[in-house]
Protein backbone atom coordinates (compact mmCIF):
# COMPACT_ATOMS: atom_id res chain seq x y z
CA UNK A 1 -152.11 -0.59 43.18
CA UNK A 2 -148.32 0.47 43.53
CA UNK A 3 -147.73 3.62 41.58
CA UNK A 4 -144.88 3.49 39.25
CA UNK A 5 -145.45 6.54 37.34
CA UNK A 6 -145.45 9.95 39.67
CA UNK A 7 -146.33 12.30 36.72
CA UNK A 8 -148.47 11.15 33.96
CA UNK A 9 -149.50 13.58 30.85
CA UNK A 10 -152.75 12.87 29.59
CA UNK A 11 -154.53 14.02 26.43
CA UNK A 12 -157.61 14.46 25.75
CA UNK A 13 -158.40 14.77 29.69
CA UNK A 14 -161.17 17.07 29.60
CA UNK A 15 -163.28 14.51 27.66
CA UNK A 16 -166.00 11.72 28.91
CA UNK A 17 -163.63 9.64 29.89
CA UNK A 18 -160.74 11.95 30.88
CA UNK A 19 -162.94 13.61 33.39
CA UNK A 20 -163.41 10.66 35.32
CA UNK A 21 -160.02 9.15 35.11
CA UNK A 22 -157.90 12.70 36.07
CA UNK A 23 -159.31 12.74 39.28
CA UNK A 24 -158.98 9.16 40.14
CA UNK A 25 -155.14 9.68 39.06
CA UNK A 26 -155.13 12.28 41.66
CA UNK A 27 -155.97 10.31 44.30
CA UNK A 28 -153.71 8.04 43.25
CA UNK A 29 -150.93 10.27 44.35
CA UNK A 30 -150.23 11.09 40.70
CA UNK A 31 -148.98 14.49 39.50
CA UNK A 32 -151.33 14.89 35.94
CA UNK A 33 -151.13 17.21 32.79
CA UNK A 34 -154.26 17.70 30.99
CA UNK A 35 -153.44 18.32 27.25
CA UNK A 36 -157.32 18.98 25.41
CA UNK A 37 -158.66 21.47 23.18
CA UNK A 38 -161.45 22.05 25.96
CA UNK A 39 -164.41 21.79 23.10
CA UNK A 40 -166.25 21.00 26.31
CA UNK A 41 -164.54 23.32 28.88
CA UNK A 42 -162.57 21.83 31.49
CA UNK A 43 -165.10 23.27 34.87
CA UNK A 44 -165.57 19.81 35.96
CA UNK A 45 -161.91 19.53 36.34
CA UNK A 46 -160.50 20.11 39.81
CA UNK A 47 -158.88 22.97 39.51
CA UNK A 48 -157.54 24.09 42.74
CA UNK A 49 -155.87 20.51 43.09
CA UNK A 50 -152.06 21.46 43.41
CA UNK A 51 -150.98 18.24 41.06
CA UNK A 52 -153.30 19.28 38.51
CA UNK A 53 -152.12 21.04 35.51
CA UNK A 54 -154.08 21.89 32.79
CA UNK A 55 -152.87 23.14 29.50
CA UNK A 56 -155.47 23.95 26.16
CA UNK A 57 -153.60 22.31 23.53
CA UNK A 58 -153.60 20.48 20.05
CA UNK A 59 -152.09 17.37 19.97
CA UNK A 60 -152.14 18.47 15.83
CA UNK A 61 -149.42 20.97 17.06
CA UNK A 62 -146.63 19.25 17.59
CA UNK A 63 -144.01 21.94 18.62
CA UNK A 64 -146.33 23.15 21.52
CA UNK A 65 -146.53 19.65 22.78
CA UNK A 66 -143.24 19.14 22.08
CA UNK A 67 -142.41 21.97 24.41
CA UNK A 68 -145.05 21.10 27.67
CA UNK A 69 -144.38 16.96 27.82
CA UNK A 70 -140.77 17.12 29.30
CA UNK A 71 -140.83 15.86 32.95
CA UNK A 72 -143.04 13.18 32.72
CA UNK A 73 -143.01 9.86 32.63
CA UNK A 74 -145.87 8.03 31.39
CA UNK A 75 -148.63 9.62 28.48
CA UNK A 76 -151.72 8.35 27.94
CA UNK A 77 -153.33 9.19 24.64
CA UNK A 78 -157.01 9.63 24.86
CA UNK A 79 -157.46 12.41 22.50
CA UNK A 80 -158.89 11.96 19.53
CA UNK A 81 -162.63 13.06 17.37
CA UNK A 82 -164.90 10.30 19.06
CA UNK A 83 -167.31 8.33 17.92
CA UNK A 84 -168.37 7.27 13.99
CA UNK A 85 -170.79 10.46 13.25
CA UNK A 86 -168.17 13.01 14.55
CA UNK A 87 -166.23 11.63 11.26
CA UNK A 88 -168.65 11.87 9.17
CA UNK A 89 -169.29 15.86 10.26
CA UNK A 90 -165.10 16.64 9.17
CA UNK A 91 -163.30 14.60 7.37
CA UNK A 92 -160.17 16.54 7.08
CA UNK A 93 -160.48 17.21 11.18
CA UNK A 94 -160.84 13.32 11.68
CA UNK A 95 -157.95 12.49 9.85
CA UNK A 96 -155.84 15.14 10.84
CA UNK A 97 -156.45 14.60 14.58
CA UNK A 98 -157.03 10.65 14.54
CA UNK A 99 -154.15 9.70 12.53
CA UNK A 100 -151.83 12.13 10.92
CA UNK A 101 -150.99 13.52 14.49
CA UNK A 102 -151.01 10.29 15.88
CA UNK A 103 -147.04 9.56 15.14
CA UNK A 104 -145.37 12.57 15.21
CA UNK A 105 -146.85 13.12 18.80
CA UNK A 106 -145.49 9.47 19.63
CA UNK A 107 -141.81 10.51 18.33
CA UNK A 108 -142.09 13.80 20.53
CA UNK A 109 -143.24 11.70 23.39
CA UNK A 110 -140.24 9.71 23.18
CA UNK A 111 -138.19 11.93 22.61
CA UNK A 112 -138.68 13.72 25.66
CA UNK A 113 -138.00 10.86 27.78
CA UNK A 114 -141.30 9.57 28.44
CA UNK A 115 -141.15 5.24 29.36
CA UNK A 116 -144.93 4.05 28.58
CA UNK A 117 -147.54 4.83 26.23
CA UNK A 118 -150.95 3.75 26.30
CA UNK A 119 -153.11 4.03 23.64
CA UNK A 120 -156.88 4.19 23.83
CA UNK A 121 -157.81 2.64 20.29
CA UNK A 122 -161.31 1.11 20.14
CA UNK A 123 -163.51 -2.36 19.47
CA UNK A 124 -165.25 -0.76 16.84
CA UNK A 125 -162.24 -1.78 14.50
CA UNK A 126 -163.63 -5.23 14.14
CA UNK A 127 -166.41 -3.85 12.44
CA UNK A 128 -168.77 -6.90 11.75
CA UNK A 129 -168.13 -9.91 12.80
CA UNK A 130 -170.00 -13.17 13.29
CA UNK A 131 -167.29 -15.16 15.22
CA UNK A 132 -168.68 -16.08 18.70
CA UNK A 133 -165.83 -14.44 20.56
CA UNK A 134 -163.59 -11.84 18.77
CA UNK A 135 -159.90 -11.38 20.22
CA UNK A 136 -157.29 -9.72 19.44
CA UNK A 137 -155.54 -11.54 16.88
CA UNK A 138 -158.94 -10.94 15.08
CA UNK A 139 -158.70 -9.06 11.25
CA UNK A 140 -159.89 -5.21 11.70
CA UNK A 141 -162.74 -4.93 9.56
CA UNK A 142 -163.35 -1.22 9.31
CA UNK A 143 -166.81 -0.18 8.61
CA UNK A 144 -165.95 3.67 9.27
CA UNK A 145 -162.61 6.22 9.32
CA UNK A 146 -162.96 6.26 12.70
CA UNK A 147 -162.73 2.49 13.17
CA UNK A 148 -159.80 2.38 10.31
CA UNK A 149 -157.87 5.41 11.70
CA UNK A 150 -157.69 3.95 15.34
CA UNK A 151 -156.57 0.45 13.87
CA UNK A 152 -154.18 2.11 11.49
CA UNK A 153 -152.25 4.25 14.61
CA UNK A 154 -151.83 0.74 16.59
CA UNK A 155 -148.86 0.01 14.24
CA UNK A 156 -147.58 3.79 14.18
CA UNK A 157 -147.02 3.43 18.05
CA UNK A 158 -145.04 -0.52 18.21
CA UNK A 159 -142.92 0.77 15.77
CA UNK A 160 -140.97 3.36 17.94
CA UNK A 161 -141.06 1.17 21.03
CA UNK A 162 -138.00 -0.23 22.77
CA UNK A 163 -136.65 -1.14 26.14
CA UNK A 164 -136.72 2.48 27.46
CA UNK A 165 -140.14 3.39 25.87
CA UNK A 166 -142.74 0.85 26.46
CA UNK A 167 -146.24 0.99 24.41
CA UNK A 168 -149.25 -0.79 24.94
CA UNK A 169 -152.84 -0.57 23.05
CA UNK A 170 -156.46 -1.13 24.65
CA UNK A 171 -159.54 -1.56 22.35
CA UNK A 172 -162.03 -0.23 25.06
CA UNK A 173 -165.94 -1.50 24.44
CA UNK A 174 -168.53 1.38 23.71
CA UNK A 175 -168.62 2.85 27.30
CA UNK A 176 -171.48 3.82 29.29
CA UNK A 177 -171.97 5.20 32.50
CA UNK A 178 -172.15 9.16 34.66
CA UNK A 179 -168.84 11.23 34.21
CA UNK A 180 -168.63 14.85 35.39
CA UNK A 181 -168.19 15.51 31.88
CA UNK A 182 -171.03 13.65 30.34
CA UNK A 183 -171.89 12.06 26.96
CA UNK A 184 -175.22 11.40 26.00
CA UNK A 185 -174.45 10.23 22.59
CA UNK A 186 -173.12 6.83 23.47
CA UNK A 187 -175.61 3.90 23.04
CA UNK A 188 -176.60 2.68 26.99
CA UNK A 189 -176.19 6.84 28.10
CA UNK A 190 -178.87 7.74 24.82
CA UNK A 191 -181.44 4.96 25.32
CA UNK A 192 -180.89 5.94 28.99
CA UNK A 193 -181.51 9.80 28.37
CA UNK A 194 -184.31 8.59 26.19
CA UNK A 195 -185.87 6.79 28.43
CA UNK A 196 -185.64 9.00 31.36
CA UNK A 197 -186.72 12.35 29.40
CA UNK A 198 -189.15 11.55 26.68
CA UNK A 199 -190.69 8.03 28.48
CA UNK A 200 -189.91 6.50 25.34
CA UNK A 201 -187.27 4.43 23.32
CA UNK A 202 -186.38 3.80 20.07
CA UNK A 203 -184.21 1.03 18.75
CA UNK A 204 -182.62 1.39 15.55
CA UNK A 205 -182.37 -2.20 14.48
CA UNK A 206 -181.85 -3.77 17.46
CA UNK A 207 -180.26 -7.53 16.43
CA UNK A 208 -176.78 -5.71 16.55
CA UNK A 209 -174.31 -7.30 19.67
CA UNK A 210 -172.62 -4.10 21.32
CA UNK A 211 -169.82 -4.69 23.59
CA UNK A 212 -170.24 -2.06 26.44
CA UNK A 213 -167.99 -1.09 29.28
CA UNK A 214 -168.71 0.96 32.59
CA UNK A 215 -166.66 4.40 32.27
CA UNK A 216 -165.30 3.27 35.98
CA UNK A 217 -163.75 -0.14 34.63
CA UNK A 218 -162.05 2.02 31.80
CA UNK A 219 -160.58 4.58 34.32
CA UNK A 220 -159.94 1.50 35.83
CA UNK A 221 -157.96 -0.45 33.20
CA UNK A 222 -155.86 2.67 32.11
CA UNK A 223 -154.39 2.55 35.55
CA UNK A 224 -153.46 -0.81 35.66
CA UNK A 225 -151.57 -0.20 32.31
CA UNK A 226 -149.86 2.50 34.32
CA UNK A 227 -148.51 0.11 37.18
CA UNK A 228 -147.96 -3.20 35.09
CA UNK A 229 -144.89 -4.69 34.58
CA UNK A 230 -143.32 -3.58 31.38
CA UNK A 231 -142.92 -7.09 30.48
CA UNK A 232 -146.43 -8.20 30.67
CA UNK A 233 -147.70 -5.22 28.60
CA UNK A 234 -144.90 -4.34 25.83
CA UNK A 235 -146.09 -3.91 22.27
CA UNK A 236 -149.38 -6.03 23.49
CA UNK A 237 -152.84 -5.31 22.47
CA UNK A 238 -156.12 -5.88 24.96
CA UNK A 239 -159.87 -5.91 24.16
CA UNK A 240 -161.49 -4.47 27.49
CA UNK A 241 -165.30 -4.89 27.62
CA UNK A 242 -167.82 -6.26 29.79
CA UNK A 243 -170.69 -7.56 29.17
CA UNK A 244 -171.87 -8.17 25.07
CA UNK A 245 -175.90 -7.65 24.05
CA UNK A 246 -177.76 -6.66 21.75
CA UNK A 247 -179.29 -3.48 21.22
CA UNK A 248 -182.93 -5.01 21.99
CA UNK A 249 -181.41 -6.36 25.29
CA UNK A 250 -179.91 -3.37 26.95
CA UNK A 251 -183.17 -1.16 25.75
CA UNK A 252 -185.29 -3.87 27.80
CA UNK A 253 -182.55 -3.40 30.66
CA UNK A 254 -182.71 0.16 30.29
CA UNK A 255 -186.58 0.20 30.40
CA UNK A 256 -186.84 -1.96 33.60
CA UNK A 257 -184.24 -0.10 35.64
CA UNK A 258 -185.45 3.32 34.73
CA UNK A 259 -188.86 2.29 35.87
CA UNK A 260 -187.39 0.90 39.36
CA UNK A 261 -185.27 4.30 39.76
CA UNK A 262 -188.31 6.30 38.81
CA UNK A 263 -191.69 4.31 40.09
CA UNK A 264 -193.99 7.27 40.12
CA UNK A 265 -193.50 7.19 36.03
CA UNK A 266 -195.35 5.98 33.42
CA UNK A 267 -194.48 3.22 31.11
CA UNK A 268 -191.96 3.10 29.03
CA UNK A 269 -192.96 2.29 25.31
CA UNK A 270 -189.80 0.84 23.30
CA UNK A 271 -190.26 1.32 19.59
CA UNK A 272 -188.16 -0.43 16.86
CA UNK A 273 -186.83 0.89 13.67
CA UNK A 274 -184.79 -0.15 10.52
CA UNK A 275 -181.20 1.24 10.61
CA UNK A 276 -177.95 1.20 8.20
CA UNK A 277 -175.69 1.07 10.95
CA UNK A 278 -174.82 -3.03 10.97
CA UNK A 279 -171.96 -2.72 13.04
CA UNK A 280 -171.88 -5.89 15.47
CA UNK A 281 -169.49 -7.92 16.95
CA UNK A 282 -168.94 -10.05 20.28
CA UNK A 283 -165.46 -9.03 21.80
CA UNK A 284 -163.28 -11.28 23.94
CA UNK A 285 -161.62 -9.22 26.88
CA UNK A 286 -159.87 -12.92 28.42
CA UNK A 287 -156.55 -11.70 27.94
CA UNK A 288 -156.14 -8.82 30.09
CA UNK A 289 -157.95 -11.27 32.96
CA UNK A 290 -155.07 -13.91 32.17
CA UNK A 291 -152.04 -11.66 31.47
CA UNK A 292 -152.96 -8.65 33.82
CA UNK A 293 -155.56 -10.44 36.60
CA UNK A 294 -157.78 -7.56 35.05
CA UNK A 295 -162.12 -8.47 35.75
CA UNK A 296 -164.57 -5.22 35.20
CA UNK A 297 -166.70 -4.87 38.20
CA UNK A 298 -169.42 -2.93 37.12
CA UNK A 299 -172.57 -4.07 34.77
CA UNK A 300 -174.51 -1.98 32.22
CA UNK A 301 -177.20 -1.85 34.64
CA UNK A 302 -175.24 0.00 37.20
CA UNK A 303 -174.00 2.27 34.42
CA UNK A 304 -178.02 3.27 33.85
CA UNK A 305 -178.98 3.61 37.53
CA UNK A 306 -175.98 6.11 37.97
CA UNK A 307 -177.09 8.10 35.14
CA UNK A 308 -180.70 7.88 36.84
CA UNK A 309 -178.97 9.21 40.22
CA UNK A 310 -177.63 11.94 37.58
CA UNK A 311 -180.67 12.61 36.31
CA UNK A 312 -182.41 12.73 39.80
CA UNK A 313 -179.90 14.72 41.52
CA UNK A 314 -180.41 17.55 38.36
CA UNK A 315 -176.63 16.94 37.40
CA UNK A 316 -177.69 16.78 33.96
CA UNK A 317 -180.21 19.80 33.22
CA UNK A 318 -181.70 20.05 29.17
CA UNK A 319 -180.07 16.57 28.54
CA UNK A 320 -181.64 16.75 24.99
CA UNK A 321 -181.32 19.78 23.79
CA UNK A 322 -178.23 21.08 25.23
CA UNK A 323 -174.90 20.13 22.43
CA UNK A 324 -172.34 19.66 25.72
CA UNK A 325 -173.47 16.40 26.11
CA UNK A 326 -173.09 15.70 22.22
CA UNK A 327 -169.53 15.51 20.55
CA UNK A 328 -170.98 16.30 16.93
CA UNK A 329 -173.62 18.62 18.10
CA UNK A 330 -171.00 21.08 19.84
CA UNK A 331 -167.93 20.35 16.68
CA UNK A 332 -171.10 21.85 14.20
CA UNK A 333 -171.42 24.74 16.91
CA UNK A 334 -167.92 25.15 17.53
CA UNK A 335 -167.41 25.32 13.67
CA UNK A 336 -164.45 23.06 14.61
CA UNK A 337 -161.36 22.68 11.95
């Protein structure tokens, strides 16, 4: 892909997803800023690379970012408290850092000059949903903050847009998948790590459709938004996921391929339980494939053998007891606020 952007600010970089997509951005010839609190450390960061620059930051504090994102040209917002039960540990972090920050750092981003935005907001804001195929145009339907928040900062961005400061938002499926800075806490990577450590699964419900999406077809789709056309991408919205199952289904997946990757095992039991957590919902990525020529090329079940390569090579040592490789684990340890 043409580059169009030569230095790209990204926050939240030192996260799952960050960690994989800096380095690609690297290779793409780009010069990156990582803007991240570093809850996680940034070690799996490459360092030594020249175009790397790495600052600890709060996107909260707006003066300090105010002060580090002159000079570049495109920002890519990734930062944020992931995932529903990272909400539910802080309340007044969530909000703070999911949506109060959200447009005062978009003002200070324009401000300084900056022509795109892209904003990482999430599926999850369609809550429950029985329609067959859920696009974009579909009503958010909140189940948690962290769904609402996301859905409520799409708006906060498209209204300081213009011609010289282009925004677009991508509602990203759960992802899954190995990333030098990993997550375990994420539903293919837990069944995975469940699977692989303890021989066993368990399935809370289980009826519940969960759009998933390989971590390299994210890193993947953030860097098309950062070479598209400003026309085809302005102020518009895309669903990226891959393929939809249910819980059930991608804990049978999970089963078979971990006993292909590891033969000498015994089998896998799955057990199911009852859960609260309802939230289900069939996404439609056909958009970004018509406006943007945008397919994901990688399947849950590559996702799970790479995290069995992971596991194999020793890349991910205590994978159950260790808080790194859980956001809400290491926020109660960090005492974050």
């Amino acid at each position: 892909m043409a580059r169009k952007f030569d230095n790209v600010f990204v926050t939240g970089g030192a996260g799952y997803c960050g960690s994989l997509l800096v380095p690609q951005l690297l290779r793409s010839g780009c010069k990156v800023t990582v803007y991240d609190l570093m809850y996680f450390g940034s070690h799996f960061l490459p360092a030594d690379n020249p175009n790397l620059k790495i600052i600890q930051g709060d996107i909260r504090d707006t003066a300090k970012l105010k002060s580090v994102v002159p000079g570049h040209d495109a920002f890519v917002s990734l930062a944020c408290v992931s995932n529903d039960a990272s909400f539910e540990l802080d309340e007044a972090l969530s909000t703070t850092v999911n949506l109060h920050a959200f447009e005062p750092m978009v003002m200070a981003v324009k401000e300084a000059g900056i022509k795109r935005f892209i904003y990482a907001s999430s599926s999850s804001v369609y809550g429950v949903s029985d329609k067959p195929n859920v696009t974009e145009d579909h009503p958010l339907v909140p189940l948690t903050l962290y769904n609402k928040y996301k859905g409520m900062c799409e708006p906060l961005l498209k209204k300081h847009t213009d011609d010289t400061f282009v925004g677009v938002t991508f509602r990203p499926a759960t992802v899954c998948g190995y990333a030098p800075r990993q997550r375990l806490d994420l539903s293919v990577n837990i069944l995975t790590n469940h699977a692989v450590s303890n021989n066993k699964i368990t399935v809370f419900g289980g009826a519940q459709l969960r759009p998933n999406l390989h971590i390299q077809d994210y890193c993947d789709a953030v860097e098309l938004f950062l070479t598209a056309p400003d026309e085809k991408i302005a102020n518009e919205i895309f669903n990226v996921g891959y393929q939809n199952m249910t819980i059930t289904e991608i804990a049978e997946l999970v089963k078979q391929v971990v006993a292909e990757e590891f033969p000498e095992r015994p089998p896998i039991d799955i057990v199911t339980t009852p859960t609260d957590d309802n939230r289900s919902y069939h996404i439609n990525s056909d958009k970004i494939t018509r406006v943007l020529g945008f397919r994901p090329m990688h399947t849950i079940e590559e996702a799970v053998r790479d995290l069995c390569k992971a596991f194999r090579e020793d890349k991910l040592p205590n994978s159950m007891s260790d808080d790194q490789y859980y956001n809400v684990r290491t926020l109660k340890a960090l005492k974050a606020a």
